[in-house]
C-alpha atoms as a PDB file:
ATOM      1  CA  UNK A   1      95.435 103.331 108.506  1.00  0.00           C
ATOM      2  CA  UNK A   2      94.817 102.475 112.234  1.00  0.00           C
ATOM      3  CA  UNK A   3      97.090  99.760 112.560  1.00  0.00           C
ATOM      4  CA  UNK A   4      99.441  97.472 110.628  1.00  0.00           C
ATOM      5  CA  UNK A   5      95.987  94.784 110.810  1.00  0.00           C
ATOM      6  CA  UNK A   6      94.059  97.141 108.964  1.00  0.00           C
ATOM      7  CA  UNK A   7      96.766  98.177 106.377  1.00  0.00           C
ATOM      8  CA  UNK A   8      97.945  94.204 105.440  1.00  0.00           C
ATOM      9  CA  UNK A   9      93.926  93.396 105.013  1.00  0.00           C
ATOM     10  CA  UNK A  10      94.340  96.647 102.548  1.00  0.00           C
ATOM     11  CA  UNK A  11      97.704  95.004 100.990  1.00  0.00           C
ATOM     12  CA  UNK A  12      95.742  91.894 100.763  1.00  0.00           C
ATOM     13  CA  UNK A  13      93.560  93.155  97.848  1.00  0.00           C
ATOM     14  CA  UNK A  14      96.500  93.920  95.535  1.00  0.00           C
ATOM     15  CA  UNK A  15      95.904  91.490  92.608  1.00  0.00           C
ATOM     16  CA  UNK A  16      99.541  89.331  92.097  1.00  0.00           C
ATOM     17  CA  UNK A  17     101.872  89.245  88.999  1.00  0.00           C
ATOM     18  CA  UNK A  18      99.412  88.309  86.774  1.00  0.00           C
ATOM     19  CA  UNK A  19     101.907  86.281  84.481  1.00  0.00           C
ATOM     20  CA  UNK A  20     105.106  86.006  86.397  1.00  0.00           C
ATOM     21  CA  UNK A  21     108.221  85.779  84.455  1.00  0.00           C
ATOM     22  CA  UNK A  22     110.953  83.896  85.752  1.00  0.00           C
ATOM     23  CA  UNK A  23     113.653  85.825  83.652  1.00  0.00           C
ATOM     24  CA  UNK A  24     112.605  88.477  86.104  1.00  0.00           C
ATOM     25  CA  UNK A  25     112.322  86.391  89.281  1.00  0.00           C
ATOM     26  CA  UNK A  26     109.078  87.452  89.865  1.00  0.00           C
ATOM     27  CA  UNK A  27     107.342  87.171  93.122  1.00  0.00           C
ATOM     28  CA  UNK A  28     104.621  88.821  95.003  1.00  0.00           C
ATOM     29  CA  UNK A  29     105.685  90.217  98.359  1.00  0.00           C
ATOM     30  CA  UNK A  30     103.430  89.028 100.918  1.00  0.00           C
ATOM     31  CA  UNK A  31     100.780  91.486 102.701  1.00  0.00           C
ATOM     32  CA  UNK A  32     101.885  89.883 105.875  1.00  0.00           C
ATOM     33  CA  UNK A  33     105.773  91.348 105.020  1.00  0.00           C
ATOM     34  CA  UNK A  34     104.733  94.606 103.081  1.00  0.00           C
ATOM     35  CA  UNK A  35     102.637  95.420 105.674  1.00  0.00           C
ATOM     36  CA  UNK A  36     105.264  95.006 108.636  1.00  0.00           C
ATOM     37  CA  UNK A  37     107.615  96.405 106.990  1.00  0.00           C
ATOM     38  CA  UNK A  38     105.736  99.535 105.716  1.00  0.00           C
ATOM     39  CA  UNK A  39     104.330  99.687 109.769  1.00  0.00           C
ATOM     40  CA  UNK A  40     107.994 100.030 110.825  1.00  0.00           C
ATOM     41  CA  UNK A  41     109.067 102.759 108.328  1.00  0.00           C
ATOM     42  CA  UNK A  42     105.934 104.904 109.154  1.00  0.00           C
ATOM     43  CA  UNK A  43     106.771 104.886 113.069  1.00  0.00           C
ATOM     44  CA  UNK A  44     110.423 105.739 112.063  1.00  0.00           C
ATOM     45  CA  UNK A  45     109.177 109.107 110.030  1.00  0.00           C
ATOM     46  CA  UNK A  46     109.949 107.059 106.841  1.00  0.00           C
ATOM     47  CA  UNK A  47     106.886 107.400 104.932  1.00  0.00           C
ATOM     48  CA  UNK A  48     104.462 110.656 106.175  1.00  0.00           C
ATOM     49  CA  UNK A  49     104.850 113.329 103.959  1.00  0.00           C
ATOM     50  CA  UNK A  50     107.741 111.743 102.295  1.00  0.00           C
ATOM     51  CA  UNK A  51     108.083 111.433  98.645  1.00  0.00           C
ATOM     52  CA  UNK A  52     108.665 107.321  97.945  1.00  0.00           C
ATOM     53  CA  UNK A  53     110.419 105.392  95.279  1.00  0.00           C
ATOM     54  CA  UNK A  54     109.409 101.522  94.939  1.00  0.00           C
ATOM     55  CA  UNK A  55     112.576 100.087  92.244  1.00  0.00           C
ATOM     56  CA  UNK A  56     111.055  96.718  91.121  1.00  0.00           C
ATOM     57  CA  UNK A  57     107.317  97.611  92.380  1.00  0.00           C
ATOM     58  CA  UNK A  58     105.811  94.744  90.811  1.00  0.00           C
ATOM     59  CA  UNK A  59     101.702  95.424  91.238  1.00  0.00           C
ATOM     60  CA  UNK A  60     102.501  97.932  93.482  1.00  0.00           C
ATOM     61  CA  UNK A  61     102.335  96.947  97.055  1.00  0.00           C
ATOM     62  CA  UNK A  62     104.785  99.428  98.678  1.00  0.00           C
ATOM     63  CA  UNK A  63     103.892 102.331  96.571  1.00  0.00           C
ATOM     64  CA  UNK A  64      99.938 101.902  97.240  1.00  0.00           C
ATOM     65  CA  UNK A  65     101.016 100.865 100.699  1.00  0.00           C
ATOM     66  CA  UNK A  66     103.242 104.191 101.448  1.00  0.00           C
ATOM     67  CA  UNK A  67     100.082 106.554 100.340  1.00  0.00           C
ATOM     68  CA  UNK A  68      98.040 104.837 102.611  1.00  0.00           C
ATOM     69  CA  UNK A  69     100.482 105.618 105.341  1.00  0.00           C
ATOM     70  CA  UNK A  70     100.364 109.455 104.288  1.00  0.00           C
ATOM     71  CA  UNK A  71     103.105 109.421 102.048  1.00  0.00           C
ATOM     72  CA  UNK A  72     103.022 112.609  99.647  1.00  0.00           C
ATOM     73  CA  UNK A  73     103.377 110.977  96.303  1.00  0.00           C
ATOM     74  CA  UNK A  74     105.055 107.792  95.117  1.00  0.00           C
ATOM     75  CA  UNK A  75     106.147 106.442  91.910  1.00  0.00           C
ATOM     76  CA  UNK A  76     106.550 102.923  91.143  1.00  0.00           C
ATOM     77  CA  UNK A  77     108.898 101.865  88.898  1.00  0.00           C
ATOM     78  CA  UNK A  78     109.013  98.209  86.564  1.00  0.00           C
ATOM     79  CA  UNK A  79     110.419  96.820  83.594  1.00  0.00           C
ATOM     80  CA  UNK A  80     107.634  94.716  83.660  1.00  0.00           C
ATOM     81  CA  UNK A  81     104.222  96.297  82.097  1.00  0.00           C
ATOM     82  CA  UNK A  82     101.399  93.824  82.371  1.00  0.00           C
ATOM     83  CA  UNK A  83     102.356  94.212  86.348  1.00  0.00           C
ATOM     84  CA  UNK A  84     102.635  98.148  86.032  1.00  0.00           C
ATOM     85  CA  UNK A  85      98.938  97.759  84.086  1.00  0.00           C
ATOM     86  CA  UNK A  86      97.369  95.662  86.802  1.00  0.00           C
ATOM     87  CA  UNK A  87      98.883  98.332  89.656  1.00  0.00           C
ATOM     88  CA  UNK A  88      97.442 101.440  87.789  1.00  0.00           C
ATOM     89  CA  UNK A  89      93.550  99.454  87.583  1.00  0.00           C
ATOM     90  CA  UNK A  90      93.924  98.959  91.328  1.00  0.00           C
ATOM     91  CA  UNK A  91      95.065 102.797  91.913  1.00  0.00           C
ATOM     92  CA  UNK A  92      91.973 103.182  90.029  1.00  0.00           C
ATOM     93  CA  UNK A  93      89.181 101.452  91.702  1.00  0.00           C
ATOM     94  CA  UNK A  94      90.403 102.277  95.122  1.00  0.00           C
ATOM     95  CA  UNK A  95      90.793 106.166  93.852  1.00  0.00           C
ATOM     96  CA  UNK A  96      93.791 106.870  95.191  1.00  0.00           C
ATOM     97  CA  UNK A  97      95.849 109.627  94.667  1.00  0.00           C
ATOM     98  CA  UNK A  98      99.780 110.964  93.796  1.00  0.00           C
ATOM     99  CA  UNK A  99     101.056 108.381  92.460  1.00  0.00           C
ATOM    100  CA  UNK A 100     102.891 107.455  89.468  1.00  0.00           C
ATOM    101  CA  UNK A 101     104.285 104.284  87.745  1.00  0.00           C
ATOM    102  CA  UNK A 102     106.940 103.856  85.154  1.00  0.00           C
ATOM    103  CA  UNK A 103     107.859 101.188  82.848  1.00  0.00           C
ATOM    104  CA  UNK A 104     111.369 100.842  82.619  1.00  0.00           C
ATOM    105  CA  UNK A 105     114.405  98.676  83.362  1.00  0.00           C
ATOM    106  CA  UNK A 106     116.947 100.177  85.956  1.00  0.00           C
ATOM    107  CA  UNK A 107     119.499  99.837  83.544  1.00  0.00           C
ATOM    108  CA  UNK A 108     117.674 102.884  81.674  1.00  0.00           C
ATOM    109  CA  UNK A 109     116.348 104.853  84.469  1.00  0.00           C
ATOM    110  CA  UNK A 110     117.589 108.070  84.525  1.00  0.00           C
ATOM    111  CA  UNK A 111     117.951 109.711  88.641  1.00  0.00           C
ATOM    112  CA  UNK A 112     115.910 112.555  87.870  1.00  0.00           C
ATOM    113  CA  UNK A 113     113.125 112.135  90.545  1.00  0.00           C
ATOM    114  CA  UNK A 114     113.210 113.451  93.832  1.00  0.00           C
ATOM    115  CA  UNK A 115     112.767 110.831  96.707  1.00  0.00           C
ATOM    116  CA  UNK A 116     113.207 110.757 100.718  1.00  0.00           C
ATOM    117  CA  UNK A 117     112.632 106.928 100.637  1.00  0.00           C
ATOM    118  CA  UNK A 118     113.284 104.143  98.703  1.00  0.00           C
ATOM    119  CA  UNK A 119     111.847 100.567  98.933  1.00  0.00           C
ATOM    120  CA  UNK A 120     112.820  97.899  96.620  1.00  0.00           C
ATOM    121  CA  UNK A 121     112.456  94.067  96.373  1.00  0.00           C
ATOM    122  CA  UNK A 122     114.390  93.421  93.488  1.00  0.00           C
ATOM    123  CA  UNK A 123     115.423  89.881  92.261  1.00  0.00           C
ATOM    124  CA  UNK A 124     117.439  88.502  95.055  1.00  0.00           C
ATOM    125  CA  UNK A 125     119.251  85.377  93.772  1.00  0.00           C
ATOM    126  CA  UNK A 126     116.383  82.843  95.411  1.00  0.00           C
ATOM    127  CA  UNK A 127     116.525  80.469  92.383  1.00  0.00           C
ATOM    128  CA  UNK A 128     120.069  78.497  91.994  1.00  0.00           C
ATOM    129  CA  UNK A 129     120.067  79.452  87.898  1.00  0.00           C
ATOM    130  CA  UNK A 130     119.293  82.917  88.863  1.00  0.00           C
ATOM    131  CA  UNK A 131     121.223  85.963  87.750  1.00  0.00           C
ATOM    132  CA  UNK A 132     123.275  86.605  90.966  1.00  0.00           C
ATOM    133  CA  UNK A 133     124.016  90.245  91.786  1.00  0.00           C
ATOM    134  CA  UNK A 134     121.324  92.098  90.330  1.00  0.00           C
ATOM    135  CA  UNK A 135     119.824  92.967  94.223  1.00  0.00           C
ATOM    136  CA  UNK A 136     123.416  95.083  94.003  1.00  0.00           C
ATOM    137  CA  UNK A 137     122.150  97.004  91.039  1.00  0.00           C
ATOM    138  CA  UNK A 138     119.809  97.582  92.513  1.00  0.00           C
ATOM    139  CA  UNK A 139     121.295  99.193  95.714  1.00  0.00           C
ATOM    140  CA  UNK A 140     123.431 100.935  93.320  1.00  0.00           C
ATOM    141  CA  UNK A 141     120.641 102.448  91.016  1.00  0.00           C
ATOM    142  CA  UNK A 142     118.933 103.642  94.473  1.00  0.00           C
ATOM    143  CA  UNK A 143     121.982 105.731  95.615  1.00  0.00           C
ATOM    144  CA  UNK A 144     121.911 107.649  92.126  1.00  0.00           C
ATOM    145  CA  UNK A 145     118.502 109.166  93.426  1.00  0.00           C
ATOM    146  CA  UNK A 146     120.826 110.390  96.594  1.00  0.00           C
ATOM    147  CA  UNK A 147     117.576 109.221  98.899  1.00  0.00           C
ATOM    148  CA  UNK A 148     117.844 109.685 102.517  1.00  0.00           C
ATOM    149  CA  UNK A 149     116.701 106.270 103.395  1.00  0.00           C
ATOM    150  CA  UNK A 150     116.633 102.804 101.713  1.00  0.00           C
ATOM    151  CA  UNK A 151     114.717 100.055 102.278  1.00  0.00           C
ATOM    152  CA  UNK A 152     116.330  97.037 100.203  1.00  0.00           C
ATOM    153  CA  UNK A 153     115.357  93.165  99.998  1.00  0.00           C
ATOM    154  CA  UNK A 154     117.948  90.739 100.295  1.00  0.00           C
ATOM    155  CA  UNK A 155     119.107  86.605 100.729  1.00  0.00           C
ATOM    156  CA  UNK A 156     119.428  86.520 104.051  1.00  0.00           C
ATOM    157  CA  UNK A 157     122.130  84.070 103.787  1.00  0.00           C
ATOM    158  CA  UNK A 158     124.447  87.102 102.082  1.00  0.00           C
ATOM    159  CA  UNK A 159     123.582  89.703 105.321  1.00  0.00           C
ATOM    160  CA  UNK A 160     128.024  89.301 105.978  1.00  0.00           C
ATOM    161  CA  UNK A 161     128.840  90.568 102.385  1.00  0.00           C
ATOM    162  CA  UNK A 162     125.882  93.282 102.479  1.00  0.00           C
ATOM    163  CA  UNK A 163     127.047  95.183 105.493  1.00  0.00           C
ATOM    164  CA  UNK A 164     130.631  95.794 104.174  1.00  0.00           C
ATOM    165  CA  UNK A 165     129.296  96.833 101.053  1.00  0.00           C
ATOM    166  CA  UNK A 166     126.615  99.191 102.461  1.00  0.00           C
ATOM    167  CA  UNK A 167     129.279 100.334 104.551  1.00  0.00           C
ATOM    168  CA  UNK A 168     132.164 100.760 101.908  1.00  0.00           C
ATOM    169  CA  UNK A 169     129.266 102.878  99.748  1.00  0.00           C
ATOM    170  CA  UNK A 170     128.792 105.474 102.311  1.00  0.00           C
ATOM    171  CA  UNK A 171     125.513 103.832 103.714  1.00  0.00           C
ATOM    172  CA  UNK A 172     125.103 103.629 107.396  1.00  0.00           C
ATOM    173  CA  UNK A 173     123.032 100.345 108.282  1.00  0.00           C
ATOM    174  CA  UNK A 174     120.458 101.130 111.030  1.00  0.00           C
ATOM    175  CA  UNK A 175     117.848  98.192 111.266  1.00  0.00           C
ATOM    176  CA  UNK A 176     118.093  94.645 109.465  1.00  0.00           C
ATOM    177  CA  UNK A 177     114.332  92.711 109.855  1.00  0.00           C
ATOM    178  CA  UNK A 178     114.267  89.742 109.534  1.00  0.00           C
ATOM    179  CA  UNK A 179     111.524  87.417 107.209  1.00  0.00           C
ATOM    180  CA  UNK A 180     110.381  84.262 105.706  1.00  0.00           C
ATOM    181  CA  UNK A 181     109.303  84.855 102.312  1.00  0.00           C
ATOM    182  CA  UNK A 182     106.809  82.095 101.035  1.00  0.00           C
ATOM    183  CA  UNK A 183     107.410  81.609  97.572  1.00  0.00           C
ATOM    184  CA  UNK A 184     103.860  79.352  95.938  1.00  0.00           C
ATOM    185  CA  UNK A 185     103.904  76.923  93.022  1.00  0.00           C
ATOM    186  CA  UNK A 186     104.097  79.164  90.460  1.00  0.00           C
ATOM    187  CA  UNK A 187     106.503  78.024  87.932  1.00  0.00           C
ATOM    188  CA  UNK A 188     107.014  74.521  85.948  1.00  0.00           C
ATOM    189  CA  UNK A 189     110.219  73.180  87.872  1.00  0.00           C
ATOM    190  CA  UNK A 190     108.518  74.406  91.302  1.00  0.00           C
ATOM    191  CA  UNK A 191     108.418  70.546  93.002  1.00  0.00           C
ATOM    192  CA  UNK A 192     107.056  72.226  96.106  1.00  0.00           C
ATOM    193  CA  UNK A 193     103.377  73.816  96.497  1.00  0.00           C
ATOM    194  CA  UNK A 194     105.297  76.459  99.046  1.00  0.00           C
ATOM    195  CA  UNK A 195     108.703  77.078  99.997  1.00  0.00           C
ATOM    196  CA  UNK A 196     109.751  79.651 102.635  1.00  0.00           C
ATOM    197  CA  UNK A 197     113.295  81.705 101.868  1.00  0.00           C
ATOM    198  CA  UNK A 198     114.638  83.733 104.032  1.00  0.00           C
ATOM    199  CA  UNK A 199     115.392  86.819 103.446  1.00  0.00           C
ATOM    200  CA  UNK A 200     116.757  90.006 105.215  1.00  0.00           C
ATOM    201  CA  UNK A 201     115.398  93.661 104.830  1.00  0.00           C
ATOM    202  CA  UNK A 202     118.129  96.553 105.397  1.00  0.00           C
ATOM    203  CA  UNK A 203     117.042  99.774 106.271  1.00  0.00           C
ATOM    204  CA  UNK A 204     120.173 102.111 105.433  1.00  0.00           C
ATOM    205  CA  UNK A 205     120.326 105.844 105.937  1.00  0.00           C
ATOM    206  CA  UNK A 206     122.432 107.844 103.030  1.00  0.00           C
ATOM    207  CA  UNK A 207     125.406 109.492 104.173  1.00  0.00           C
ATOM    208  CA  UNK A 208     126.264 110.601 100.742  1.00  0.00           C
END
């Protein structure tokens, strides 16, 4: 990739959830974020070389998106396999290279692969019936792996909680971007045809 243009138009072609289940709070990160958020891990030696984790991957936007950036190999990981299906036909026709997806809830996954980054977008809370906490699991799951860096999606609206518990789990806090995340029309009580949440991405180096 040349520049962060030329990697979203790449993000772009990703196919979506293909049947997004709101149990799961599914939602497609946006090429626009993936790819400026992918664009700032690369220049901070995040992704080159690196071997990447993406916890909630989805269809596979920050896994396909790290080995486009040079990453070594990269694993995706889901509970959710029509998404995990749809990620490994893309892999596929673009004939790409080292990487590996896994169906599986966190609950279940065992830390026995080796990582230097992890990204993750899990579900964040963004619906008011939604299962609050589980973006903590998720942080939690993450430091099992003992990665050097984490890249972790969050309600912006919690950032005051997040940095004492990043901080109180040995996580040093280095860069917080900041994002509107446009949610479409995709599920019965949607009343809206787009609403934009924001949300906050940490960037947190392990000190464990």
């Amino acid at each position: 990739m040349k520049n962060k243009k030329q990697l979203e138009i790449e993000l772009q072609r990703i196919p979506s959830h293909p049947n997004p289940k709101i149990e799961y709070e599914q939602y497609s990160t946006p090429s626009t974020i993936a790819s400026d958020l992918l664009w700032n891990a690369y220049n901070l030696g995040d992704i080159k070389k690196k071997n990447i984790l993406d916890l909630g991957c989805g269809t596979g936007i920050f896994t396909i998106g790290s080995l486009k950036l040079g990453a070594k190999n990269a694993t995706g990981i889901d509970i959710d396999s029509e998404s995990i299906e749809v990620a490994k036909n893309h892999c596929n026709q673009i004939n790409l290279k080292n990487y590996n997806f896994i169906i599986k809830s966190i609950d279940k996954l065992k830390p026995n692969l080796k990582s230097d980054t992890i990204f993750q977008n899990p579900p964040f809370g963004s619906q008011k019936k939604a299962n609050k906490g589980t973006d903590i699991k998720f942080i939690n799951k993450a430091c099992e792996f003992n990665p050097k860096i984490i890249y972790s999606f969050h309600m912006a609206s919690t950032q005051k909680f997040l940095i004492n518990y990043y901080y109180n789990n040995n996580l040093e806090i280095t860069h917080i971007f900041n994002y509107k995340f446009n949610i479409p029309k995709i599920y019965d009580f949607h009343n809206k045809e787009f609403k934009d949440i924001n949300v906050i991405v940490i960037r947190a180096e392990n000190k464990s």
